[in-house]
C-alpha atoms as a PDB file:
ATOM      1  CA  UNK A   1       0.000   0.000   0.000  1.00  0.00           C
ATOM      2  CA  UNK A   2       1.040   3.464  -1.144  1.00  0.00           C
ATOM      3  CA  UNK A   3       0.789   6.300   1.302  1.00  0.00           C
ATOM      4  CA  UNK A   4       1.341   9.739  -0.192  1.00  0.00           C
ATOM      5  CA  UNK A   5       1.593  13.014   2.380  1.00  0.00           C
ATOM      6  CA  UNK A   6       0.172  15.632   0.684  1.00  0.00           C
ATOM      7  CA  UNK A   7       0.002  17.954   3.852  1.00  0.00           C
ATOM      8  CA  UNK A   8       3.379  20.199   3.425  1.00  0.00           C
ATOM      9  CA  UNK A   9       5.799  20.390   6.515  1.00  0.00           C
ATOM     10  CA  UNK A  10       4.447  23.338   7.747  1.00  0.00           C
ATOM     11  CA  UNK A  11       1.177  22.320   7.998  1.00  0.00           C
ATOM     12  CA  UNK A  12       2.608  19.729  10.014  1.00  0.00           C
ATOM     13  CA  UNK A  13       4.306  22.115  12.140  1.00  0.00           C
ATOM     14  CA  UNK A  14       1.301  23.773  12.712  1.00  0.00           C
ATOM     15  CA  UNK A  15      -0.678  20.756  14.127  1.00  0.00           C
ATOM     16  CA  UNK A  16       2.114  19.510  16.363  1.00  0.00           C
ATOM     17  CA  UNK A  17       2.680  23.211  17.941  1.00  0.00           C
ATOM     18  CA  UNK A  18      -1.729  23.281  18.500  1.00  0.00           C
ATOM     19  CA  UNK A  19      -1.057  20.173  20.276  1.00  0.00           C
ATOM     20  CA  UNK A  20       1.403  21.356  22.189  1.00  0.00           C
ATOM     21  CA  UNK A  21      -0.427  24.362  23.255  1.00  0.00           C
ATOM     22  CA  UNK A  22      -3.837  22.636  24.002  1.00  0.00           C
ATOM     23  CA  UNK A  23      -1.494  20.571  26.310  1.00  0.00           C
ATOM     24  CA  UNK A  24       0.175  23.513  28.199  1.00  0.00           C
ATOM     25  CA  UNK A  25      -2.892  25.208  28.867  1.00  0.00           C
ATOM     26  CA  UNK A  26      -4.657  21.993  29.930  1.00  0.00           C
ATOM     27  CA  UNK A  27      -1.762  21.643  32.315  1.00  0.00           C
ATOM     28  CA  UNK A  28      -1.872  25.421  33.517  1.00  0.00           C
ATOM     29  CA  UNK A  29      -5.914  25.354  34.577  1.00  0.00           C
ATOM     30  CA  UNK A  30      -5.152  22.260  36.507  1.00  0.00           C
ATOM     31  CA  UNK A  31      -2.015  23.604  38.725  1.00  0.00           C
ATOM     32  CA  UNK A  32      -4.365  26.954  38.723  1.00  0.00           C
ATOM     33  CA  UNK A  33      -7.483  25.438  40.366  1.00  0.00           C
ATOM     34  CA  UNK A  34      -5.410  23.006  42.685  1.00  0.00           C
ATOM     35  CA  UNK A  35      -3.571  26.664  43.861  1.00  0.00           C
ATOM     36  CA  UNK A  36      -6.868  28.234  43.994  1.00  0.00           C
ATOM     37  CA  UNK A  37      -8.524  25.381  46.194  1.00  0.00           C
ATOM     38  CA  UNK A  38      -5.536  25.494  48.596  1.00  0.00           C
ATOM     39  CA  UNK A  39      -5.703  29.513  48.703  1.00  0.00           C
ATOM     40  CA  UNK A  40      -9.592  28.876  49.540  1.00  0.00           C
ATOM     41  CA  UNK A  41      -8.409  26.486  52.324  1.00  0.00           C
ATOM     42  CA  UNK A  42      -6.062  28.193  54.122  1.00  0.00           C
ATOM     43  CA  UNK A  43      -8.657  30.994  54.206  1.00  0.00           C
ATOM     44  CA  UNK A  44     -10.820  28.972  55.413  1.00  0.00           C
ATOM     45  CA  UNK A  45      -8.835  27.479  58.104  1.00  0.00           C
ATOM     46  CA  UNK A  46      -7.151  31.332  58.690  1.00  0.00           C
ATOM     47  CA  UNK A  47     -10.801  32.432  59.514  1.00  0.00           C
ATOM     48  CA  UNK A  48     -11.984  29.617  61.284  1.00  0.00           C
ATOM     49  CA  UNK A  49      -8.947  30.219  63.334  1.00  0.00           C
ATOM     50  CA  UNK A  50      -9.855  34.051  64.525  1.00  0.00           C
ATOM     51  CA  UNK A  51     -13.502  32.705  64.764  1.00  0.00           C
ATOM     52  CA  UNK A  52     -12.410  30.252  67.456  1.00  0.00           C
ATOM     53  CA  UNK A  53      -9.860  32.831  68.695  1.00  0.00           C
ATOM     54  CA  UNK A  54     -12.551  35.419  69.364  1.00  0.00           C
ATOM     55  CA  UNK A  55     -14.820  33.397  70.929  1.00  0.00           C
ATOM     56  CA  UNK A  56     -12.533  31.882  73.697  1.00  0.00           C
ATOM     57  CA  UNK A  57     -12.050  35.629  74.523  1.00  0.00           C
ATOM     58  CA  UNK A  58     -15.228  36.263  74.301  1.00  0.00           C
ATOM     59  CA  UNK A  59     -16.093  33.326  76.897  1.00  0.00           C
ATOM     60  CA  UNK A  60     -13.113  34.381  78.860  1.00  0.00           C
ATOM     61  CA  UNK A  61     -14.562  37.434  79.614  1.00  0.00           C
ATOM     62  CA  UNK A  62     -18.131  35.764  80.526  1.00  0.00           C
ATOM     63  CA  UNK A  63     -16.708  33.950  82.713  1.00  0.00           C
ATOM     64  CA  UNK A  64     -14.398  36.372  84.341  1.00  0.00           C
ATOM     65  CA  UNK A  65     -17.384  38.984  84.888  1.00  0.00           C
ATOM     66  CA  UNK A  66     -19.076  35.883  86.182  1.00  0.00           C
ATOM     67  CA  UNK A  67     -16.562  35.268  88.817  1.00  0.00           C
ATOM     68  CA  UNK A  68     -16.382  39.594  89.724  1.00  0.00           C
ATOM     69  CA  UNK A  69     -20.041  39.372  90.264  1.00  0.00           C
ATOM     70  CA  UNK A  70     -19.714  36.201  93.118  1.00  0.00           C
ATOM     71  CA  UNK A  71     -19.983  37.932  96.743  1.00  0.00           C
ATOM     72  CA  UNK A  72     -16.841  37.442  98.862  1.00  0.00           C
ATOM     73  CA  UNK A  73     -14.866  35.781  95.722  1.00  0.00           C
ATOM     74  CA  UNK A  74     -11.564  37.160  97.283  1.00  0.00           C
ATOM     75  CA  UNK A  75     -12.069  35.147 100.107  1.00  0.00           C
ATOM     76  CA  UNK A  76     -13.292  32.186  98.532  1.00  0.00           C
ATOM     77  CA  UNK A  77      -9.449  32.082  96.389  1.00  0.00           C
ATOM     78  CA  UNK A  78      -7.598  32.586  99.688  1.00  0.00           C
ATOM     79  CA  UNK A  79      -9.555  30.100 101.448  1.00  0.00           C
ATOM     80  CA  UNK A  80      -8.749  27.504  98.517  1.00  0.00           C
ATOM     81  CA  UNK A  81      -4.995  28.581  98.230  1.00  0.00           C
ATOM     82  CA  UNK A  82      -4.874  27.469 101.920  1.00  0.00           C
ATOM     83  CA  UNK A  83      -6.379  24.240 101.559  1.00  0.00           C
ATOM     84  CA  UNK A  84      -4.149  23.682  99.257  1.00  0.00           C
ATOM     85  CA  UNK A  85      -0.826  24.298 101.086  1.00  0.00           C
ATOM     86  CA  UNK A  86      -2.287  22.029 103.628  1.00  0.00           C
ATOM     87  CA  UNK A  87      -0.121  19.264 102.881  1.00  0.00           C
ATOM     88  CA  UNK A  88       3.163  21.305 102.599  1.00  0.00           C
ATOM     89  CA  UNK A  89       2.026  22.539 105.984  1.00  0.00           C
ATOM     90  CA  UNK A  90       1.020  19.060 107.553  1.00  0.00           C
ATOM     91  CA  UNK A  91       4.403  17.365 106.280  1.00  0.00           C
ATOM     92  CA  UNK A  92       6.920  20.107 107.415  1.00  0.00           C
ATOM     93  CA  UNK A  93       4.801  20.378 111.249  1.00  0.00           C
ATOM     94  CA  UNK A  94       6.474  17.960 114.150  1.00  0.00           C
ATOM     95  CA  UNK A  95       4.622  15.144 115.609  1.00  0.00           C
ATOM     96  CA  UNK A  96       4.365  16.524 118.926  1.00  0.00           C
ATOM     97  CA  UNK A  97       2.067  13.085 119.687  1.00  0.00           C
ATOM     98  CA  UNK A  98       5.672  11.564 120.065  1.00  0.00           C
ATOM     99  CA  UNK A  99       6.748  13.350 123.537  1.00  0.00           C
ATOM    100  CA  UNK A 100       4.826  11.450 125.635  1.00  0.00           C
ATOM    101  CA  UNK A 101       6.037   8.269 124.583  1.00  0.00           C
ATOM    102  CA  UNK A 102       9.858   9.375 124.677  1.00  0.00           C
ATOM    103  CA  UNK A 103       9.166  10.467 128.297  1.00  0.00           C
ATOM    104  CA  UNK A 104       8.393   7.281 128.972  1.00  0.00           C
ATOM    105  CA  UNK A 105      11.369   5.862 127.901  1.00  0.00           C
ATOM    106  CA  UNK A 106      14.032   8.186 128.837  1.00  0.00           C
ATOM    107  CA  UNK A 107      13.133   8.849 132.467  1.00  0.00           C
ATOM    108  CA  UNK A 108      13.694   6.435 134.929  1.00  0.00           C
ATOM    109  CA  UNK A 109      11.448   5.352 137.779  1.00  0.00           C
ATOM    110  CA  UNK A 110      13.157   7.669 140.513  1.00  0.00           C
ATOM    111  CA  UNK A 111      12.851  10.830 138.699  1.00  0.00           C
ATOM    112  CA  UNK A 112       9.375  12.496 138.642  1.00  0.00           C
ATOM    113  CA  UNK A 113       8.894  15.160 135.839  1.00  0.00           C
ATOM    114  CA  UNK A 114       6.824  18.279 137.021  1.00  0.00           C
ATOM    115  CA  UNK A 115       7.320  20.656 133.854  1.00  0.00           C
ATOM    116  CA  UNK A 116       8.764  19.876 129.832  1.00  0.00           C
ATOM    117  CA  UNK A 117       9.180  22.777 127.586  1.00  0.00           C
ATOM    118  CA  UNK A 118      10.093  22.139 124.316  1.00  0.00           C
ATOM    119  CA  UNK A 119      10.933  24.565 121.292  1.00  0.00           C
ATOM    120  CA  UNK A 120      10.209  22.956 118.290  1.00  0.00           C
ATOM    121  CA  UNK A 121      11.900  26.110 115.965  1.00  0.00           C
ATOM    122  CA  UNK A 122      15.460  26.047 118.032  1.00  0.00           C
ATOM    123  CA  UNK A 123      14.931  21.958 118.906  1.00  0.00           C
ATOM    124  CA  UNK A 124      15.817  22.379 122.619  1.00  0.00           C
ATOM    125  CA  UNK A 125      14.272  21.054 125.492  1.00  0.00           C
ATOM    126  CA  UNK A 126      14.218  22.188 129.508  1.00  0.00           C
ATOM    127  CA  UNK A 127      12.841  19.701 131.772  1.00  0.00           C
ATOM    128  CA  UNK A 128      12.168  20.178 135.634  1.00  0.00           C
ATOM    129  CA  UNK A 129      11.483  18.004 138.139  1.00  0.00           C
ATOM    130  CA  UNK A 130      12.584  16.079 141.390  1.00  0.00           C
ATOM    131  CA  UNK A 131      14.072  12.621 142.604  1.00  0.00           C
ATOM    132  CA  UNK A 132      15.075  10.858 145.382  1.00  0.00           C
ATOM    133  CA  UNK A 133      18.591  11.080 145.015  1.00  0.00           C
ATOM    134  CA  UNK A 134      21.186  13.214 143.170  1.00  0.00           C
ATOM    135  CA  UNK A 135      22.707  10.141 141.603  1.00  0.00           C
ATOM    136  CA  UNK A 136      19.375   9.218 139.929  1.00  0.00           C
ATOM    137  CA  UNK A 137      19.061  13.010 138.553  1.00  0.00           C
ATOM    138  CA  UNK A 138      23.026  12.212 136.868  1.00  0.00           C
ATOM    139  CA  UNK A 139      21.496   8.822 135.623  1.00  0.00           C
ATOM    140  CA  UNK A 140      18.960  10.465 133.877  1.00  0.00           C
ATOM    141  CA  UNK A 141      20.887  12.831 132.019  1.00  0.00           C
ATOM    142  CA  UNK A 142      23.366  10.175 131.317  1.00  0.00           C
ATOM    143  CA  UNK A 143      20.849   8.011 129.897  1.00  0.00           C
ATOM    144  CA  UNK A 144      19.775  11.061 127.432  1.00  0.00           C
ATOM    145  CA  UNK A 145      23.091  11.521 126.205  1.00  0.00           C
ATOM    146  CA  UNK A 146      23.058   7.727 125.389  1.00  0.00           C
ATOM    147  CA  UNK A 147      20.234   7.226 123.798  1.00  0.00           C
ATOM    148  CA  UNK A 148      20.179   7.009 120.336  1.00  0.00           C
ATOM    149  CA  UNK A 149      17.520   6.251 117.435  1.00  0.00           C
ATOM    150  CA  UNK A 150      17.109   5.328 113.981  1.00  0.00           C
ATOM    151  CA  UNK A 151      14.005   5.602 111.620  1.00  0.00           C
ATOM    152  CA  UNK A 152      12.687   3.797 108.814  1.00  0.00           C
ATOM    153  CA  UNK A 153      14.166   6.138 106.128  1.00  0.00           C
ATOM    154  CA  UNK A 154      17.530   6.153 107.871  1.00  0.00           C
ATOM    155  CA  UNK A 155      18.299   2.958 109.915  1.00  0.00           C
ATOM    156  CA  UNK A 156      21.870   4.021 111.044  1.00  0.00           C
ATOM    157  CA  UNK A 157      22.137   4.631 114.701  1.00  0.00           C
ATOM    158  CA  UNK A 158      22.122   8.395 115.700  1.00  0.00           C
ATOM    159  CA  UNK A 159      22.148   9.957 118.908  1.00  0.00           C
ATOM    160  CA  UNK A 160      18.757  11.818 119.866  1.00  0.00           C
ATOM    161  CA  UNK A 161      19.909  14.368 122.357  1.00  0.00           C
ATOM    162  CA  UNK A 162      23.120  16.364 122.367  1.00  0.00           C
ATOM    163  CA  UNK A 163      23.945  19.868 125.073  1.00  0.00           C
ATOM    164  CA  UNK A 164      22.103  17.846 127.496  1.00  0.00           C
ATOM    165  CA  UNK A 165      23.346  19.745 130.850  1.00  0.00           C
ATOM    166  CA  UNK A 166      22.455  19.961 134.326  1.00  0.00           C
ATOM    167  CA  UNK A 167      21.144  23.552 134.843  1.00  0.00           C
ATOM    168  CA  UNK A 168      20.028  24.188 137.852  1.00  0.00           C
ATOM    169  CA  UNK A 169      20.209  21.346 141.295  1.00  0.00           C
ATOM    170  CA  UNK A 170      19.402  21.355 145.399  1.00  0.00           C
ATOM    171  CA  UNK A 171      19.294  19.380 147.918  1.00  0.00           C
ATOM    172  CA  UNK A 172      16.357  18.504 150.456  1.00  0.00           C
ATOM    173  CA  UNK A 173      18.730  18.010 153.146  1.00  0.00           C
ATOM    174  CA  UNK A 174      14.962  17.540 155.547  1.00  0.00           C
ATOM    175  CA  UNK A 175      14.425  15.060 153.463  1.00  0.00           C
ATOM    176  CA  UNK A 176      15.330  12.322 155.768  1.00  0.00           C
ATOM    177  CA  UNK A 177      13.647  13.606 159.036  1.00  0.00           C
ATOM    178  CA  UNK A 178      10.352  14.043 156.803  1.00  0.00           C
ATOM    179  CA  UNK A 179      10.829  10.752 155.680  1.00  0.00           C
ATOM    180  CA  UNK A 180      11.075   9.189 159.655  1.00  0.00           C
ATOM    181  CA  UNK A 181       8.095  11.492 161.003  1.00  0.00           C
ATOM    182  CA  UNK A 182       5.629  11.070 157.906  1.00  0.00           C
ATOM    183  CA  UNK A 183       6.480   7.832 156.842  1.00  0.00           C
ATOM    184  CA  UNK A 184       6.206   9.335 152.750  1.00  0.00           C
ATOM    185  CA  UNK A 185       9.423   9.690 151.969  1.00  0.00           C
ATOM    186  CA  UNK A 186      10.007  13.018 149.850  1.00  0.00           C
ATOM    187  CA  UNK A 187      12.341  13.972 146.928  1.00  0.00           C
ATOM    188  CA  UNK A 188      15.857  14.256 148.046  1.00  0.00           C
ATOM    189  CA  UNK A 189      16.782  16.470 145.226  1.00  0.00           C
ATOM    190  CA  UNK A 190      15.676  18.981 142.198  1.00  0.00           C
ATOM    191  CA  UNK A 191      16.865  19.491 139.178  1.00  0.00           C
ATOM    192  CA  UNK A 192      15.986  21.342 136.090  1.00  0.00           C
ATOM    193  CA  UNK A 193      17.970  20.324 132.554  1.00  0.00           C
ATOM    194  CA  UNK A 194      18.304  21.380 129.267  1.00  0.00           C
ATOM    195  CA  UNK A 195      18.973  19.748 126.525  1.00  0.00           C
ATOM    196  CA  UNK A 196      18.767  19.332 122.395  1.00  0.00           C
ATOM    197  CA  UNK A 197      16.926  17.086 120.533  1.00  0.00           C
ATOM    198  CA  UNK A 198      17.071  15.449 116.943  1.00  0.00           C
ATOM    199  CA  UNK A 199      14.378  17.242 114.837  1.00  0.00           C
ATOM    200  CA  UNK A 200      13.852  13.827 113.687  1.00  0.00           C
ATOM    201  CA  UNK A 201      12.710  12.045 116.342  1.00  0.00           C
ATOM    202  CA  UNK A 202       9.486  14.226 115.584  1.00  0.00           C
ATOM    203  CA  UNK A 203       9.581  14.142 111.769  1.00  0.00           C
ATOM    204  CA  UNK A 204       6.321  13.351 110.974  1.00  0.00           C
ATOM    205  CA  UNK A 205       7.366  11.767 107.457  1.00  0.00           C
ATOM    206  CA  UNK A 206       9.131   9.315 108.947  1.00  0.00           C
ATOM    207  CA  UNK A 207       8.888   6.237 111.484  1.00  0.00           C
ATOM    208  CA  UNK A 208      11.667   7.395 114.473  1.00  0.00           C
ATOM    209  CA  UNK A 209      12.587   4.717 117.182  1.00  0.00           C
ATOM    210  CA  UNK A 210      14.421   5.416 120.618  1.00  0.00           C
ATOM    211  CA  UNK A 211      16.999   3.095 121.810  1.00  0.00           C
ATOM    212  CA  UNK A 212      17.483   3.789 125.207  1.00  0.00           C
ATOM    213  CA  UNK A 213      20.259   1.874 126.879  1.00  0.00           C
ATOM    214  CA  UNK A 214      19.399  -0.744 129.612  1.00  0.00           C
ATOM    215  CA  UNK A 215      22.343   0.474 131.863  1.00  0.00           C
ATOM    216  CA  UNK A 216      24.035   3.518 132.142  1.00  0.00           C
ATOM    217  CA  UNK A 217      27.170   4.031 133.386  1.00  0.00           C
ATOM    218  CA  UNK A 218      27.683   7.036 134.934  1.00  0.00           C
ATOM    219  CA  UNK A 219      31.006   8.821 135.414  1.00  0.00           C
ATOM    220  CA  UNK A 220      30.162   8.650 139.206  1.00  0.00           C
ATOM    221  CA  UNK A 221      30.048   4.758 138.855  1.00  0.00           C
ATOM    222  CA  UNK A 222      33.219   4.089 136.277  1.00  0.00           C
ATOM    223  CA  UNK A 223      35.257   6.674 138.631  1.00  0.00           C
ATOM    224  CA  UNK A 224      34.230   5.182 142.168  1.00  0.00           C
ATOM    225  CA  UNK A 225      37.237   4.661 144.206  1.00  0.00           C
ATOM    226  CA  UNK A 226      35.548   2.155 145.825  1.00  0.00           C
ATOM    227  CA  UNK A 227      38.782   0.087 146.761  1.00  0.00           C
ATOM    228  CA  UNK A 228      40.316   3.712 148.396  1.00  0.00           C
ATOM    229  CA  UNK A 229      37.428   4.158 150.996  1.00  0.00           C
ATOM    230  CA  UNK A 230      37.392  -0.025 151.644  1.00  0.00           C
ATOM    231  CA  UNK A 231      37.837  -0.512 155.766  1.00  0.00           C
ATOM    232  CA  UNK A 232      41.468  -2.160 156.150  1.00  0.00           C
ATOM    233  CA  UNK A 233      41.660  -6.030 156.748  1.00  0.00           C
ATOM    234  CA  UNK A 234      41.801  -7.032 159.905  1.00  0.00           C
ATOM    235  CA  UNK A 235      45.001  -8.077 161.182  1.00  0.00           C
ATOM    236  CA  UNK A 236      45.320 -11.948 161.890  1.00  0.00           C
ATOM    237  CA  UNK A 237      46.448 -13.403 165.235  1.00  0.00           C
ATOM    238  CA  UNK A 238      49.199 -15.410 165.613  1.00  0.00           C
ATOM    239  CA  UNK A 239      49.435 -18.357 167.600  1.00  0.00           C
ATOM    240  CA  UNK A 240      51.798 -16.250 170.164  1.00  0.00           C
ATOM    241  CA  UNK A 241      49.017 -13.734 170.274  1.00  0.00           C
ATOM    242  CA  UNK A 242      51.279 -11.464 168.197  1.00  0.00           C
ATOM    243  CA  UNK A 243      50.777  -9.743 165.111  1.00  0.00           C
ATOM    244  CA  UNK A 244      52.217  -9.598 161.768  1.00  0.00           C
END
């Protein structure tokens, strides 16, 4: 088969550059009316965006003219910022509950206390009171230098009390005739002491226990010259009836 082109070349030209131009424009609506739909969209989002915007102020200021118009709303925020520091409050306060109990343990049964002031902000302690003997009274502050505790945060052994020193002391020196014409026999001595304490041992966060110590020995004890003040032996008799 015989195919004869009778269209000249620049016909052909012509056809392929139509073509060519249908194609570009084709191609330029599209990219035009995707940029035009995203231009739409952002403007839509844009004012959406102020809408929403404008109407949380709007609702802010509702609500805070709201709030103005409560009666005593001053005093209703105060009251709720202190309820709030409650906690702070309750974990930083000693557990006072605690004193009685160390009392208990730290005094021995010849010492009566008659007054216990503590000070919780400088952690000191002055404690009066009366026993039958001055040796007891050193006993007792001996066994508060002793004693130690741990808790269950902190199980190493640490000593409670520390400055623990004999103040103020006297002597009943009636306290043996009372004793002979009233049959009660009275305290032989007073003594007031003061002494520091551990903020620990009343740390309310935490789980403190005393170890007091069974026996104390006192410098009075360790440093008796007991074998100085012993009566001499008695001599031995010979069978002469001499001595040696």
């Amino acid at each position: 088969m015989i195919e004869l082109n009778l269209l000249p070349d620049i016909k052909l030209e012509y056809i392929k550059a139509q073509r060519a131009r249908r194609l570009i424009l084709s191609i330029s609506v599209l990219v035009s009316a995707v940029a035009l739909t995203l231009l739409l969209l952002l403007l839509s989002v844009d004012g959406l965006q102020k809408k929403h915007l404008n109407d949380l102020n709007t609702d802010i200021k509702n609500y805070s003219s709201e709030l103005q118009g409560k009666p005593n709303i001053n005093q209703i925020l105060t009251v709720q910022n202190q309820l709030e520091s409650l906690t702070a409050l309750h974990a930083g306060k000693p557990n006072a509950s605690q004193l009685f109990g160390y009392l208990d343990q730290v005094t021995p049964a010849a010492v009566d206390i008659n007054s216990f002031t503590v000070d919780f902000t400088a952690d000191t302690v002055i404690i009066t009171g009366e026993s039958d003997t001055l040796a007891s009274v050193n006993q007792y502050i001996d066994t508060l230098k002793f004693t130690t505790y741990m808790t269950d945060k902190n199980p190493q052994s640490t000593k409670a009390f520390n400055n623990v020193v004999l103040a103020a002391f006297s002597l009943n020196t009636g306290a043996a005739t009372q004793s002979n014409t009233t049959g009660v026999k009275p305290s032989a001595a007073t003594f007031t002491v003061n002494a520091g304490f551990d903020k620990n041992i009343f740390d309310i966060t935490q789980k403190p226990t005393l170890n007091v110590p069974n026996e104390v020995s006192t410098r009075s004890n360790v440093a008796n010259p007991k074998d100085l003040f012993m009566a001499a032996p008695t001599p031995s008799n010979t069978p002469n009836g001499g001595t040696h």
